[in-house]
Protein backbone atom coordinates (compact mmCIF):
# COMPACT_ATOMS: atom_id res chain seq x y z
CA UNK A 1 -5.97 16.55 -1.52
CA UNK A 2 -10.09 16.66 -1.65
CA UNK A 3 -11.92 16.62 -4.53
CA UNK A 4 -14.31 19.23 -3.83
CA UNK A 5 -17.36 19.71 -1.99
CA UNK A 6 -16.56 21.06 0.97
CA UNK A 7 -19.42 22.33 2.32
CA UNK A 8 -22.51 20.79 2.61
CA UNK A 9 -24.90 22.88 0.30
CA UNK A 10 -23.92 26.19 -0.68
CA UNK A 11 -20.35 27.17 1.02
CA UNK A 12 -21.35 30.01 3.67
CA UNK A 13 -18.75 31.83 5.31
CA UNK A 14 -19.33 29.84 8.76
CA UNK A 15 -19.20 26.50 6.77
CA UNK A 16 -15.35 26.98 5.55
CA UNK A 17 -14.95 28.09 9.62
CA UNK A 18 -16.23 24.97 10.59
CA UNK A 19 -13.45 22.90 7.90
CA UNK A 20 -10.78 25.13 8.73
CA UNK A 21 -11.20 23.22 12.64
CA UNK A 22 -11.19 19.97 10.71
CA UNK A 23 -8.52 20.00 8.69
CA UNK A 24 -6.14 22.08 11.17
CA UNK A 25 -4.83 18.30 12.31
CA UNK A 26 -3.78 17.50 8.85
CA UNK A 27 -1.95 20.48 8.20
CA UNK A 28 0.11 20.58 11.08
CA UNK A 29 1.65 17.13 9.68
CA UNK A 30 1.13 16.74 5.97
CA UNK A 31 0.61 19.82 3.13
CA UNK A 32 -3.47 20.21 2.31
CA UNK A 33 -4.55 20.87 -1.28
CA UNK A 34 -8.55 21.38 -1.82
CA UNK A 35 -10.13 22.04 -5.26
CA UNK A 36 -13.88 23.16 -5.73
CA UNK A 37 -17.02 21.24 -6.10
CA UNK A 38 -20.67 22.30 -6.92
CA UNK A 39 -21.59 22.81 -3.49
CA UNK A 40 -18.73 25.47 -2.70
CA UNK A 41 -18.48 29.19 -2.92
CA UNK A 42 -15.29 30.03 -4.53
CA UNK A 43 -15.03 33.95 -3.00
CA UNK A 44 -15.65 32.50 0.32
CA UNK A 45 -13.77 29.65 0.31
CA UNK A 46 -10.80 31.81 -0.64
CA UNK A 47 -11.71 34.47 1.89
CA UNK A 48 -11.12 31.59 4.51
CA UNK A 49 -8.47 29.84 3.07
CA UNK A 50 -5.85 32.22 2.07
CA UNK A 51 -2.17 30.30 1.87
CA UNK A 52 -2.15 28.13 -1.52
CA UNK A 53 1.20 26.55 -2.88
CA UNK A 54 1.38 27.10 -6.80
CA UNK A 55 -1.69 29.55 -7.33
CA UNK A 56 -2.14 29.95 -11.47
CA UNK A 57 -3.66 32.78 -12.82
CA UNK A 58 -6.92 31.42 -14.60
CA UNK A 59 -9.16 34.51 -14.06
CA UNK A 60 -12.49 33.63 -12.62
CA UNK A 61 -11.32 29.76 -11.77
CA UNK A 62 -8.85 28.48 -8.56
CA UNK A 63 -6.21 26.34 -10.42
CA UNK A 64 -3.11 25.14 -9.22
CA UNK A 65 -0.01 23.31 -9.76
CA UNK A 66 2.12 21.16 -7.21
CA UNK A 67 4.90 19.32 -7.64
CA UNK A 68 5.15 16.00 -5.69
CA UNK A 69 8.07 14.24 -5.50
CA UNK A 70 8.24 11.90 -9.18
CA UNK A 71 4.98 13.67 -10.21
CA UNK A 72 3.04 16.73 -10.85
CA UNK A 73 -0.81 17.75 -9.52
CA UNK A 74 -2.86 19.90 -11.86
CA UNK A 75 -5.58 20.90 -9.71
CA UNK A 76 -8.26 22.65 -12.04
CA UNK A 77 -11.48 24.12 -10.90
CA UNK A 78 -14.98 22.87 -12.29
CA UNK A 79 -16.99 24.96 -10.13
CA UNK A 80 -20.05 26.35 -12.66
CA UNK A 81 -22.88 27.40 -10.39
CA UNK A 82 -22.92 26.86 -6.47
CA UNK A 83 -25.56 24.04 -5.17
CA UNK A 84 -26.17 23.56 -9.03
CA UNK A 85 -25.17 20.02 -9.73
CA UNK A 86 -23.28 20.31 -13.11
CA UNK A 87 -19.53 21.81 -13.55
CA UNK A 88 -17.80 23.52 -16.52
CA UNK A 89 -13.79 24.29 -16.32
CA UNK A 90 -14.65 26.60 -19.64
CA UNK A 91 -12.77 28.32 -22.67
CA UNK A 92 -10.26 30.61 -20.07
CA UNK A 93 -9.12 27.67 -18.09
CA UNK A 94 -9.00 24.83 -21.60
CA UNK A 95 -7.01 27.46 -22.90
CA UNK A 96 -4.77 27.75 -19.58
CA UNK A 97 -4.52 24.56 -19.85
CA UNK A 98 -3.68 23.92 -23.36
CA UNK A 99 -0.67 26.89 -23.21
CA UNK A 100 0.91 24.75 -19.76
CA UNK A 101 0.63 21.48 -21.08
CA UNK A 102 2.37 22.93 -24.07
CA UNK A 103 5.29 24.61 -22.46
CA UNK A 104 6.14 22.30 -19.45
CA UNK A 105 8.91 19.80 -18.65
CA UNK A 106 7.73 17.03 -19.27
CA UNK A 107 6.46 14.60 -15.94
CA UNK A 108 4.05 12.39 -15.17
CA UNK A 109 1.13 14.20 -14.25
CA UNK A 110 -2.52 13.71 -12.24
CA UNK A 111 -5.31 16.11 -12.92
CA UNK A 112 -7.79 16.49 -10.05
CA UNK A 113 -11.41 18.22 -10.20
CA UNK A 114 -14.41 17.78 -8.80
CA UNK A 115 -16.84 16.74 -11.36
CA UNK A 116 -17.42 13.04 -12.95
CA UNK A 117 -17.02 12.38 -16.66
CA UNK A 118 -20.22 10.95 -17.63
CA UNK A 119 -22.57 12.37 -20.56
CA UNK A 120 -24.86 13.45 -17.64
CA UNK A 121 -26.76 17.08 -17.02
CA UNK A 122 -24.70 16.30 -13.96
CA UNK A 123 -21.22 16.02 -14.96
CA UNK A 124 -18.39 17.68 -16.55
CA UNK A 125 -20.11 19.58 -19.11
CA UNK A 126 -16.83 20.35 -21.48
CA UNK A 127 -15.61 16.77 -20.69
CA UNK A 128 -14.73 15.98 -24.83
CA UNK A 129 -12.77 19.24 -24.87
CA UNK A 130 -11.27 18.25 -22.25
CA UNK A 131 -9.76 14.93 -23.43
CA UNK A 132 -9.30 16.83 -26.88
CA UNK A 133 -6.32 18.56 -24.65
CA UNK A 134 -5.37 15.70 -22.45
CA UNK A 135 -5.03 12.99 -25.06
CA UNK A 136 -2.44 13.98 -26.98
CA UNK A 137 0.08 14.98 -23.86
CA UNK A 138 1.66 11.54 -23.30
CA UNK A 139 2.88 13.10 -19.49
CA UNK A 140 -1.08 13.06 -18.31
CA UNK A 141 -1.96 9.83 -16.70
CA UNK A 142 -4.60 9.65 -15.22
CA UNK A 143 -7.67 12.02 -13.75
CA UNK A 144 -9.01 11.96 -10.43
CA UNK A 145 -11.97 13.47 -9.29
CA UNK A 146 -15.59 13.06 -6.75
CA UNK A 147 -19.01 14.17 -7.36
CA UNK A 148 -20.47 10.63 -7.43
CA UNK A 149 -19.97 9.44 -3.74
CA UNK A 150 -18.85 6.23 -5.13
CA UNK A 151 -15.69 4.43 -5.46
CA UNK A 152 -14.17 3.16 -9.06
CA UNK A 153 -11.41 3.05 -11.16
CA UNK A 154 -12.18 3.23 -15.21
CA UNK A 155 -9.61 3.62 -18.19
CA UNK A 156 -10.22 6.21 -21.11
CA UNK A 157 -7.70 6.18 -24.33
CA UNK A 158 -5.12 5.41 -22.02
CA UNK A 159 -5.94 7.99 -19.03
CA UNK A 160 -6.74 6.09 -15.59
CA UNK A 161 -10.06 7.80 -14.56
CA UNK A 162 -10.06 7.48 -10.69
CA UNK A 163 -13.52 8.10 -8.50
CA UNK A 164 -12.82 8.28 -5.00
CA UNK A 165 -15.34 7.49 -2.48
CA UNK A 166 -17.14 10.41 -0.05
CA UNK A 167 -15.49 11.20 3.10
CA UNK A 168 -19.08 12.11 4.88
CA UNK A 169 -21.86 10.34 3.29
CA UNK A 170 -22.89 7.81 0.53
CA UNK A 171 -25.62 7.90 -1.77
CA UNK A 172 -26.17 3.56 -1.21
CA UNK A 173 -25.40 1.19 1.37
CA UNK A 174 -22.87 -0.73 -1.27
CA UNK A 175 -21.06 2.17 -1.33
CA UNK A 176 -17.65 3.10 1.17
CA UNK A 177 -17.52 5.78 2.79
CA UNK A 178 -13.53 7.01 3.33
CA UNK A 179 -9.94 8.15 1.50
CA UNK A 180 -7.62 6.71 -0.46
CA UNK A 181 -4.42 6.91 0.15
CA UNK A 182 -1.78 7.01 -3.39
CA UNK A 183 1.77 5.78 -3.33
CA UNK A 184 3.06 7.18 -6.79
CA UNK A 185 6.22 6.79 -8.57
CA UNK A 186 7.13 8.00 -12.33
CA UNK A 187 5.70 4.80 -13.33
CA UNK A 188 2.37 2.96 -11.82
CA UNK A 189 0.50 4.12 -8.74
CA UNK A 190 -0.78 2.55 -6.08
CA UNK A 191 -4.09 3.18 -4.44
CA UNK A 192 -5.35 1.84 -0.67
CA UNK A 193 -8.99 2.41 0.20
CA UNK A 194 -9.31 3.18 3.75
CA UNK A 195 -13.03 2.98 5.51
CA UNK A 196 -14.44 4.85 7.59
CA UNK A 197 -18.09 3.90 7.02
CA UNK A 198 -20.77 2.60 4.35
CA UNK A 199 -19.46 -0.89 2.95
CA UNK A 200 -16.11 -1.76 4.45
CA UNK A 201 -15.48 -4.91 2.75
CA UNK A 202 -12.76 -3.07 0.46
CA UNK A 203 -11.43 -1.56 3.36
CA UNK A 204 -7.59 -2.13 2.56
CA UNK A 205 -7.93 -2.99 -0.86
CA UNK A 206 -5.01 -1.94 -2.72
CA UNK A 207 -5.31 -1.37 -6.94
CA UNK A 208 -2.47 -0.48 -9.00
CA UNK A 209 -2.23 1.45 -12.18
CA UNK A 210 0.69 1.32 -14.79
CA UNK A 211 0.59 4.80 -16.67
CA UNK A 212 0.61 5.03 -20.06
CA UNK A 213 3.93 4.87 -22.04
């Protein structure tokens, strides 16, 4: 699953040609998932990739939902303005999300986006609404997302917050540059930072997260 950005600047038709030859590998031996960052084009990333699992309809936005194993993926869309650096989910896909959250079996469940959750021009502009929403539903546990090119893990009211690192390119040297690979159960997850450039000391590193009760 990638956290958005998947072109470089502003997500041309030949850029999403140019992933589809990169990712090809992975498919053929695991299922892909990619959500939208600021530097994408929604219409032609979906002109390119056509074949989703669990497409929502959130008009205007590309959500999904996946169900892996002990636990479920909401994978939401904060996509505002293309190579504009702040993102906005906004009132259609809150609401969206409000009605699921409402009506489904309860499981533990990971949000993904691309945007951080700072009070930065930068971020997640409806971040408060958003946690308005998530708080209360005992089954989210935690939120991944990008945006920042740097690694961490923070805690908010009980919802892990997890940053992964860039796959392409950091922003400073003490930064890794890599993936993360998650070994989840309906209890904790576990997290492994793999390197592929930038600072490698972490390269292995596992941390482990209890969710919420």
């Amino acid at each position: 699953l990638i956290t958005g950005d998947l072109a470089r600047l502003e997500g041309f038709p030949a850029d999403y040609a140019v992933l589809k030859t990169l990712v090809e590998p992975l498919q053929q031996s695991m299922p892909l998932c990619m959500s939208l960052g600021n530097h994408d084009d929604r219409d032609n990333f979906l002109n390119a990739f056509q074949d989703h699992s669990g497409v929502q309809d959130v008009s205007g936005k590309f959500v999904q939902v996946l169900e892996q194993g002990p636990v479920r993926f909401l994978v939401l869309d904060s996509l505002m303005f293309t190579n504009k650096v702040p993102g906005l989910l906004g009132k259609t896909q809150r609401d969206w999300l409000r009605t699921y959250l409402r009506n489904a079996e309860p499981k533990p469940t990971l949000v993904f986006f691309h945007h951080t959750l700072e009070e930065s021009d930068g971020s997640l502009l409806d971040v408060e609404r958003l946690f308005s929403i998530l708080v209360p539903v005992n089954s989210i546990k935690a939120i991944v997302y990008g945006h920042s090119h740097t690694y961490n893990y923070q805690e908010r009211m009980g919802i892990h917050l997890i940053n992964l690192p860039a796959v392409a390119y950091n922003f400073q040297d003490q930064d890794a540059i890599g993936w993360v690979e998650a070994e989840l159960t309906s209890t904790e997850g576990a997290f492994t930072l793999h390197t592929i450039g930038g600072n490698q000391e972490k390269n292995g590193e596992v941390t482990r997260l209890k969710w919420r009760a």
